[in-house]
C-alpha atoms as a PDB file:
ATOM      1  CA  UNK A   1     120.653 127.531  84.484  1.00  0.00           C
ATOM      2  CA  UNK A   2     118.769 129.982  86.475  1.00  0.00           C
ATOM      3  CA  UNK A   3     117.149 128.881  89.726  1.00  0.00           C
ATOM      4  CA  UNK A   4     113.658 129.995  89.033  1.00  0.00           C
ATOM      5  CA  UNK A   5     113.441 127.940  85.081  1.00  0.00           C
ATOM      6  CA  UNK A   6     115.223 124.620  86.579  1.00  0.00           C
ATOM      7  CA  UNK A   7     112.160 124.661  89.528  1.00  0.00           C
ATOM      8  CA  UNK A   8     110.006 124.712  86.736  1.00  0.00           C
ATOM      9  CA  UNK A   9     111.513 121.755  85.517  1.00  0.00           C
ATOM     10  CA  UNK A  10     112.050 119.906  88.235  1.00  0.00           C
ATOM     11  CA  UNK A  11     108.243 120.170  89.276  1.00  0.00           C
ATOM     12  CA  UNK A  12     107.181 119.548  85.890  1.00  0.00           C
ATOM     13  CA  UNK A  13     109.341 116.286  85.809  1.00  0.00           C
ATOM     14  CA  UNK A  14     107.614 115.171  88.936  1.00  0.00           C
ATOM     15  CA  UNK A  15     104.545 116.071  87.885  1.00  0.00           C
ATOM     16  CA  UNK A  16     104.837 113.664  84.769  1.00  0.00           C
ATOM     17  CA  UNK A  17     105.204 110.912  87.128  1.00  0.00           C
ATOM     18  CA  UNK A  18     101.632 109.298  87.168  1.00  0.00           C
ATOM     19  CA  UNK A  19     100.095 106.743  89.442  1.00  0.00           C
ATOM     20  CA  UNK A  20     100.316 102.980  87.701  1.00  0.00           C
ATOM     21  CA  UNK A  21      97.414 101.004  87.824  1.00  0.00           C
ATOM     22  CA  UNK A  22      98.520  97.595  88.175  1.00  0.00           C
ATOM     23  CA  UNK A  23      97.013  94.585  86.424  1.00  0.00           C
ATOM     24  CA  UNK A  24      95.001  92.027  89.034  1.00  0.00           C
ATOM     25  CA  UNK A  25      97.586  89.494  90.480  1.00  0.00           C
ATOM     26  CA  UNK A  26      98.177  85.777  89.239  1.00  0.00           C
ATOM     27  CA  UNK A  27      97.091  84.153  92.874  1.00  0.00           C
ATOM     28  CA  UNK A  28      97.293  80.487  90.869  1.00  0.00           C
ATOM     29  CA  UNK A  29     100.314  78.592  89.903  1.00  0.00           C
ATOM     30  CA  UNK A  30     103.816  78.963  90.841  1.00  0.00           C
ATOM     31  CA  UNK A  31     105.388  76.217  92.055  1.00  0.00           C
ATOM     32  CA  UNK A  32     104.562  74.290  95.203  1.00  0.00           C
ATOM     33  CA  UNK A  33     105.021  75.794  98.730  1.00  0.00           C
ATOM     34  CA  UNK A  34     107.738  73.133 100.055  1.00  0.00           C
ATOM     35  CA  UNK A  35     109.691  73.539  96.726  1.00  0.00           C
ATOM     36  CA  UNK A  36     109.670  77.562  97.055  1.00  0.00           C
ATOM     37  CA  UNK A  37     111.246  76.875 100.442  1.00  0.00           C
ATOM     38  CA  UNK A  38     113.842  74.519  99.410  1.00  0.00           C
ATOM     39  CA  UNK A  39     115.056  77.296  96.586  1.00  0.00           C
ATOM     40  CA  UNK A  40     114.679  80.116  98.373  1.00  0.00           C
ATOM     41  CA  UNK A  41     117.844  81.772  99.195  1.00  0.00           C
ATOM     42  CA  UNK A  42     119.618  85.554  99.155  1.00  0.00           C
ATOM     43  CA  UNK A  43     121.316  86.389  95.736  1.00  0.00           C
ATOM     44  CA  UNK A  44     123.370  89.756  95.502  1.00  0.00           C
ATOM     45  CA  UNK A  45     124.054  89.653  91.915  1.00  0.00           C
ATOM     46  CA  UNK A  46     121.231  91.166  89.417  1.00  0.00           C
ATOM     47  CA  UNK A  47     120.668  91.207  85.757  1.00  0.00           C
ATOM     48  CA  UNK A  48     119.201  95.148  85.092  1.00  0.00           C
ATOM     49  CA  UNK A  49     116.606  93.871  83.098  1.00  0.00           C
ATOM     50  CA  UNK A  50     113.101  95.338  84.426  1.00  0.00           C
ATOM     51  CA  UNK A  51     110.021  93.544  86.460  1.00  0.00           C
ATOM     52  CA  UNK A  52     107.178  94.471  83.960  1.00  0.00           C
ATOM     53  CA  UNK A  53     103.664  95.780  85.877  1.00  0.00           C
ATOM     54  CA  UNK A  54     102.605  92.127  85.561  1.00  0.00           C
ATOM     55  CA  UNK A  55     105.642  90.947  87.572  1.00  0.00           C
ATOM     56  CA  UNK A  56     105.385  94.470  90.028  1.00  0.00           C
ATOM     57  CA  UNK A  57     101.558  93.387  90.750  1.00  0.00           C
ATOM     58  CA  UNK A  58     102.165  89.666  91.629  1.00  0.00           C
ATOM     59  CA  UNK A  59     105.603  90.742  93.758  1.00  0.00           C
ATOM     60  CA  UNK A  60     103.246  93.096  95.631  1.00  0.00           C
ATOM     61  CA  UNK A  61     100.068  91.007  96.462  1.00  0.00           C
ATOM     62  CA  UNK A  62     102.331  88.492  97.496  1.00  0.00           C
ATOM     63  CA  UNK A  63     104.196  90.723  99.928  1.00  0.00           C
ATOM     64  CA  UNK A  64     101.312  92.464 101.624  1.00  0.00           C
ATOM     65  CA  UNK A  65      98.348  92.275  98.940  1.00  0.00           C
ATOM     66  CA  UNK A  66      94.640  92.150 100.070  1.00  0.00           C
ATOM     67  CA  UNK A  67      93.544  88.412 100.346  1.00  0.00           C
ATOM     68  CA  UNK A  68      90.183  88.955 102.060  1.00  0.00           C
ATOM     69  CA  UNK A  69      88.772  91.779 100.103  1.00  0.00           C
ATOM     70  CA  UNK A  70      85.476  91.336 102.212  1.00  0.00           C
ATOM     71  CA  UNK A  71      87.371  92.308 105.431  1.00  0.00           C
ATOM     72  CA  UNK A  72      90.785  93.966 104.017  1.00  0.00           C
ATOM     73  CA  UNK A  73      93.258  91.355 105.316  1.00  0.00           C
ATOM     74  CA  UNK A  74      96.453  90.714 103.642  1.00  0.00           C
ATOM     75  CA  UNK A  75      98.619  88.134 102.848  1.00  0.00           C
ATOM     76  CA  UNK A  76     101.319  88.764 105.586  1.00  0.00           C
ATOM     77  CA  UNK A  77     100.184  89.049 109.272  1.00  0.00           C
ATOM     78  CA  UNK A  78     100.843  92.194 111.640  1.00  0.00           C
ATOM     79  CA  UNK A  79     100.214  92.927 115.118  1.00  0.00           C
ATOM     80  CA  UNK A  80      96.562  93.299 116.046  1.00  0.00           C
ATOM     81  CA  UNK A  81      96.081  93.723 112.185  1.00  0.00           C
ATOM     82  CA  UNK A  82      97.087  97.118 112.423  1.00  0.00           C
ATOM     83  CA  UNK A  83      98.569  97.092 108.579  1.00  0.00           C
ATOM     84  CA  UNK A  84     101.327  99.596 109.801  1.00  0.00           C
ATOM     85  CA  UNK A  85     103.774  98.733 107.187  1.00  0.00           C
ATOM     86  CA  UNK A  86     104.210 100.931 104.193  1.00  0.00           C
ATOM     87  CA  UNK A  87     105.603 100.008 100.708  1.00  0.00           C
ATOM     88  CA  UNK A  88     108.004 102.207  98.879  1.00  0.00           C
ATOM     89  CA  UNK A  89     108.864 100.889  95.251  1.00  0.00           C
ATOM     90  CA  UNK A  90     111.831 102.317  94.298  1.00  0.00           C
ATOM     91  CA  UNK A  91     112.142 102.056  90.224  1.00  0.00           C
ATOM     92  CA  UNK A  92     114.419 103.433  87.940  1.00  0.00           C
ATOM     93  CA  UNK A  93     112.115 106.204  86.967  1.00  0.00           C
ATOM     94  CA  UNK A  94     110.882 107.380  90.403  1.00  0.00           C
ATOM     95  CA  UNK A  95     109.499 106.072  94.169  1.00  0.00           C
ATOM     96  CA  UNK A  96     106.296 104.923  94.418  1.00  0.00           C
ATOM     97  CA  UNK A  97     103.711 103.605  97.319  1.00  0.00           C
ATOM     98  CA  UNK A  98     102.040 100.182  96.888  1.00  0.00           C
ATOM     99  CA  UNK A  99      98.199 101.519  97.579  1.00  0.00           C
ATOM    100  CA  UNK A 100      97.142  97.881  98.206  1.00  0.00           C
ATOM    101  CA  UNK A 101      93.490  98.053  98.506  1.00  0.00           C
ATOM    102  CA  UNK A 102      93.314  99.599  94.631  1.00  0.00           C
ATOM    103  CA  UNK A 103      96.002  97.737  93.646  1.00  0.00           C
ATOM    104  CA  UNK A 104      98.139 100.437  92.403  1.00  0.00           C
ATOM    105  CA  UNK A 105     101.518 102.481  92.287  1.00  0.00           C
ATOM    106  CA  UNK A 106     100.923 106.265  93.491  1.00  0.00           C
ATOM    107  CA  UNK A 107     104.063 108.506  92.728  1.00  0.00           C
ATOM    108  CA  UNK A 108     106.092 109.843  95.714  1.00  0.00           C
ATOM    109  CA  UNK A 109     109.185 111.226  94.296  1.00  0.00           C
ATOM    110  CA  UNK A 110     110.349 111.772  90.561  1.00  0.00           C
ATOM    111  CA  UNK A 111     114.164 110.241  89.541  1.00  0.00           C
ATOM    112  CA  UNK A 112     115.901 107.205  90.246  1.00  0.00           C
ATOM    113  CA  UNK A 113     117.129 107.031  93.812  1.00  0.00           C
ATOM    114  CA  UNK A 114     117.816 102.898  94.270  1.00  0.00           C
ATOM    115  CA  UNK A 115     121.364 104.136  95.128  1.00  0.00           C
ATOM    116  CA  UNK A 116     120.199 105.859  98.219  1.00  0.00           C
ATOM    117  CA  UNK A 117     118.536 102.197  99.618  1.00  0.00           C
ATOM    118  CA  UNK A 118     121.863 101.193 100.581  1.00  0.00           C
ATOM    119  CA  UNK A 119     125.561 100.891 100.382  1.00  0.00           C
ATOM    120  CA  UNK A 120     126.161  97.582  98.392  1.00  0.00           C
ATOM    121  CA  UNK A 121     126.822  98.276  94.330  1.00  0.00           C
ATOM    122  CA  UNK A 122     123.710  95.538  93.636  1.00  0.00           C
ATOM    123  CA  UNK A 123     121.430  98.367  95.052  1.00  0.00           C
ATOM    124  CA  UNK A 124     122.392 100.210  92.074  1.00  0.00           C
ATOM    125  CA  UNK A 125     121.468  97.398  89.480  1.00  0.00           C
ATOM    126  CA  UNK A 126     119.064  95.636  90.769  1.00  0.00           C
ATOM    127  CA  UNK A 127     115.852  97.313  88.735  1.00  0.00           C
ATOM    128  CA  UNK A 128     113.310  96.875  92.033  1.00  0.00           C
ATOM    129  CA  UNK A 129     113.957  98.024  95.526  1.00  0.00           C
ATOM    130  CA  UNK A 130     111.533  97.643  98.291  1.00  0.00           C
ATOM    131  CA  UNK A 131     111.983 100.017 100.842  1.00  0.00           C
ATOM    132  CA  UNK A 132     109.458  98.771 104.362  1.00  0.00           C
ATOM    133  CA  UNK A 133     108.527 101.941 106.468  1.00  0.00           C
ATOM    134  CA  UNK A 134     106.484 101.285 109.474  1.00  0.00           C
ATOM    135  CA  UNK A 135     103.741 103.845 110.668  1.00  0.00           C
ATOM    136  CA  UNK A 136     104.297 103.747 114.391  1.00  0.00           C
ATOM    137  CA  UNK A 137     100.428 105.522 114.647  1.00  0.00           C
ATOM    138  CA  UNK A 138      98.530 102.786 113.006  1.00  0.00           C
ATOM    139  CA  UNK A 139      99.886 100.269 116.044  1.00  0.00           C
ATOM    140  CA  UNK A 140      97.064 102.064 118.141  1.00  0.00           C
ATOM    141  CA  UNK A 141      96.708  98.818 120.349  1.00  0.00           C
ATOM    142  CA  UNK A 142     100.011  98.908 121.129  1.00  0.00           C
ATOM    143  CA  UNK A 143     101.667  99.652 124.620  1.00  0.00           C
ATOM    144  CA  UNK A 144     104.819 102.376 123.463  1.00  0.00           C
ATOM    145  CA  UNK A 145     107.687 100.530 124.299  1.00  0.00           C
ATOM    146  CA  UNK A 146     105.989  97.247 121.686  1.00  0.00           C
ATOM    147  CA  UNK A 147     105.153  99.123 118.746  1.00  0.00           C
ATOM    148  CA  UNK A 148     108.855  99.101 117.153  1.00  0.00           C
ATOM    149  CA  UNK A 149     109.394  95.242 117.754  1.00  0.00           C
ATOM    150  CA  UNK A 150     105.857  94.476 116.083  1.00  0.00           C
ATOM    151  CA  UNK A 151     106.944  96.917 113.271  1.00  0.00           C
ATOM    152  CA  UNK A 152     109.773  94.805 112.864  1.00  0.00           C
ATOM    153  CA  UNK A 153     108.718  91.645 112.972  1.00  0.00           C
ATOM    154  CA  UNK A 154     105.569  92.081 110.592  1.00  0.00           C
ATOM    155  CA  UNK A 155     108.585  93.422 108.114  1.00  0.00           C
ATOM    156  CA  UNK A 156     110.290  90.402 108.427  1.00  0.00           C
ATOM    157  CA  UNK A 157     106.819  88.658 107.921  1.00  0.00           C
ATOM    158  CA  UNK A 158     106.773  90.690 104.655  1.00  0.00           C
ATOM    159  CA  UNK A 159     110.002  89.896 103.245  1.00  0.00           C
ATOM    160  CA  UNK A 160     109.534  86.522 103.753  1.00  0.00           C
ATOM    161  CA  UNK A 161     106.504  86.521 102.000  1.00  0.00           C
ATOM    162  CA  UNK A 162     108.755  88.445  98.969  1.00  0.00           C
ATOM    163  CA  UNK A 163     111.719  85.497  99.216  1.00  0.00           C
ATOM    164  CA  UNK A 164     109.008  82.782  98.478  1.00  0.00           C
ATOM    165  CA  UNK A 165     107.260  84.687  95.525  1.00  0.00           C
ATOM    166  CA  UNK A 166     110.805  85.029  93.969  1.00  0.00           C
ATOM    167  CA  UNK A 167     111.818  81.225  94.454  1.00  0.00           C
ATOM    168  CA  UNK A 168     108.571  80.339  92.982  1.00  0.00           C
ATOM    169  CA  UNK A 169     109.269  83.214  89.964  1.00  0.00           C
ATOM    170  CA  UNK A 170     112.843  82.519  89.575  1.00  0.00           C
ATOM    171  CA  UNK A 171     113.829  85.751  90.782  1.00  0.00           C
ATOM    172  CA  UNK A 172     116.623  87.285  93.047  1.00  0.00           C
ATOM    173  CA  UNK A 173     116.299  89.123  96.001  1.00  0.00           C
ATOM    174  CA  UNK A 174     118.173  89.992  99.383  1.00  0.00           C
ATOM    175  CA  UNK A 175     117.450  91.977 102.703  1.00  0.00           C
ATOM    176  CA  UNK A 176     119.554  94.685 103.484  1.00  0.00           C
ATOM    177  CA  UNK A 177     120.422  97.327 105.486  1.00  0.00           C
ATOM    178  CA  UNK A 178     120.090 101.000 104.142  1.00  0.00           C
ATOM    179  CA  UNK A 179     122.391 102.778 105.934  1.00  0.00           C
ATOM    180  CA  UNK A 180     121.623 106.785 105.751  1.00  0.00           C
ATOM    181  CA  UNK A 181     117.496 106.860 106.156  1.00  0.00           C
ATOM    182  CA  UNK A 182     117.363 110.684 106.260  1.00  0.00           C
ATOM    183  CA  UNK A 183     118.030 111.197 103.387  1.00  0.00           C
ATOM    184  CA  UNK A 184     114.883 109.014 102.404  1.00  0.00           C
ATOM    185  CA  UNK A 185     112.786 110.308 104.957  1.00  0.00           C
ATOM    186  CA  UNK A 186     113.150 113.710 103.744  1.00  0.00           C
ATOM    187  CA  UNK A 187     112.875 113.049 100.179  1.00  0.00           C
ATOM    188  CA  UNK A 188     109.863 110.992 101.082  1.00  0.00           C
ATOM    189  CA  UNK A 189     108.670 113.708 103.280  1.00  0.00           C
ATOM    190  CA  UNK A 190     107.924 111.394 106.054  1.00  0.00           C
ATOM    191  CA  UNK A 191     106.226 112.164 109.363  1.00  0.00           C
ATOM    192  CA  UNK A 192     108.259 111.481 112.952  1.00  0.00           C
ATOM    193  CA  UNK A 193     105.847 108.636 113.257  1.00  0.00           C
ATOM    194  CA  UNK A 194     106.958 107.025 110.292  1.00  0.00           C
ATOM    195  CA  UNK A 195     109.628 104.759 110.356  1.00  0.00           C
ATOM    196  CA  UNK A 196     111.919 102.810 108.088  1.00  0.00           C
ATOM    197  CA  UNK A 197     112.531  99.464 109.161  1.00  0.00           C
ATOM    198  CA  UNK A 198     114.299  97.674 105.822  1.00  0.00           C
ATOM    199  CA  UNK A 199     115.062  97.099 102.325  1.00  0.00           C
ATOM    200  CA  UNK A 200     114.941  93.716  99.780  1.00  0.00           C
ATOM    201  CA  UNK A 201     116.333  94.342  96.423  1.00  0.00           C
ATOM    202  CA  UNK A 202     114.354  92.167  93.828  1.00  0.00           C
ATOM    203  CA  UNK A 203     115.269  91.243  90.065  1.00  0.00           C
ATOM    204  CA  UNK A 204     116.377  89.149  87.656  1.00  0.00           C
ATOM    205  CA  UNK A 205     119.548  87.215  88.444  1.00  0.00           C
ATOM    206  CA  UNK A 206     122.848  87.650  86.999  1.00  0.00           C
ATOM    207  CA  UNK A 207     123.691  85.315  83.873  1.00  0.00           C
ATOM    208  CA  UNK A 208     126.686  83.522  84.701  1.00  0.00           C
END
């Protein structure tokens, strides 16, 4: 295939790939907080079955969705509420960013690329991957040699957020390490100051 015609596809493939508006979250029911923390646990073993927008909306506002509209808080804390950390949702169809504050998926990059989140083969299965990028220039508070530790630990304030909503949904999910980021960062086109910290994979379990 020539070079010039399979550009032409390629950018009209990603140009197919529209932003998702995602329905308002379910912020009632769900089981009760102490019983979430009794189930939750790491599972590695996914069912490919799909989270439908429903599911992708709740997941979302439960890992760093906008509780306080009035004031723009969210529902996981960060450093001097500088809101540095970034959402990538990697589907099966392409890589989105959680835009919180309209509650919606905006396309990033066109194809399926939930291989590249890691080494392990549930990376490949599981149909969700959450991929946590810090922006190093939102910590603007921040002395230089602080900024990465806060980035990390406001991740890890996000993902547990994520491990209760999937106890309480009867979901899987598990941290893990990505290995290659470049890879990501150029496909993502991300800037110097942009960092990724981790990934969770999220989905249905396994039927055993």
């Amino acid at each position: 295939m020539p070079a010039v015609l399979l550009a032409v596809l390629v950018s009209q493939a990603a140009a197919e790939l529209q932003p998702r508006v995602l329905p308002a979250p379910h912020i009632d029911g769900g089981k009760p907080l102490m019983q979430a923390l009794a189930e939750r646990q790491s599972g590695r073993e996914f069912s490919q079955k799909a989270l439908d927008l429903q599911q992708l909306s709740d997941l979302l506002w439960a890992a760093f969705g906008i509780n306080r509209p009035v004031i723009d808080h969210r529902t996981a804390p960060s450093a001097m509420n500088s809101q540095e950390i970034d959402i990538y949702v990697v589907l099966a169809d392409g890589v989105f960013l959680y835009n919180a504050k309209e509650n919606r998926l905006d396309p990033i990059a066109e194809g399926d690329m939930r291989a590249k989140t890691g080494g392990q083969d549930f990376v490949k299965v599981a149909p969700v991957a959450l991929v946590f990028v810090a922006d190093l220039a939102r910590l603007v508070k921040a002395k230089p040699e602080s900024k990465e530790p806060y980035a990390w630990a406001d991740t890890g304030s996000i993902s547990q957020n994520v491990y209760l909503w999937c106890a309480s949904a009867g979901l899987a999910t598990v941290v893990h390490e990505l290995g290659e980021r470049q890879p990501l960062v150029d496909a993502w086109k991300l800037r110097p100051e942009q960092r990724i910290t981790l990934a969770q994979a999220v989905g249905y379990p396994a039927k055993k």
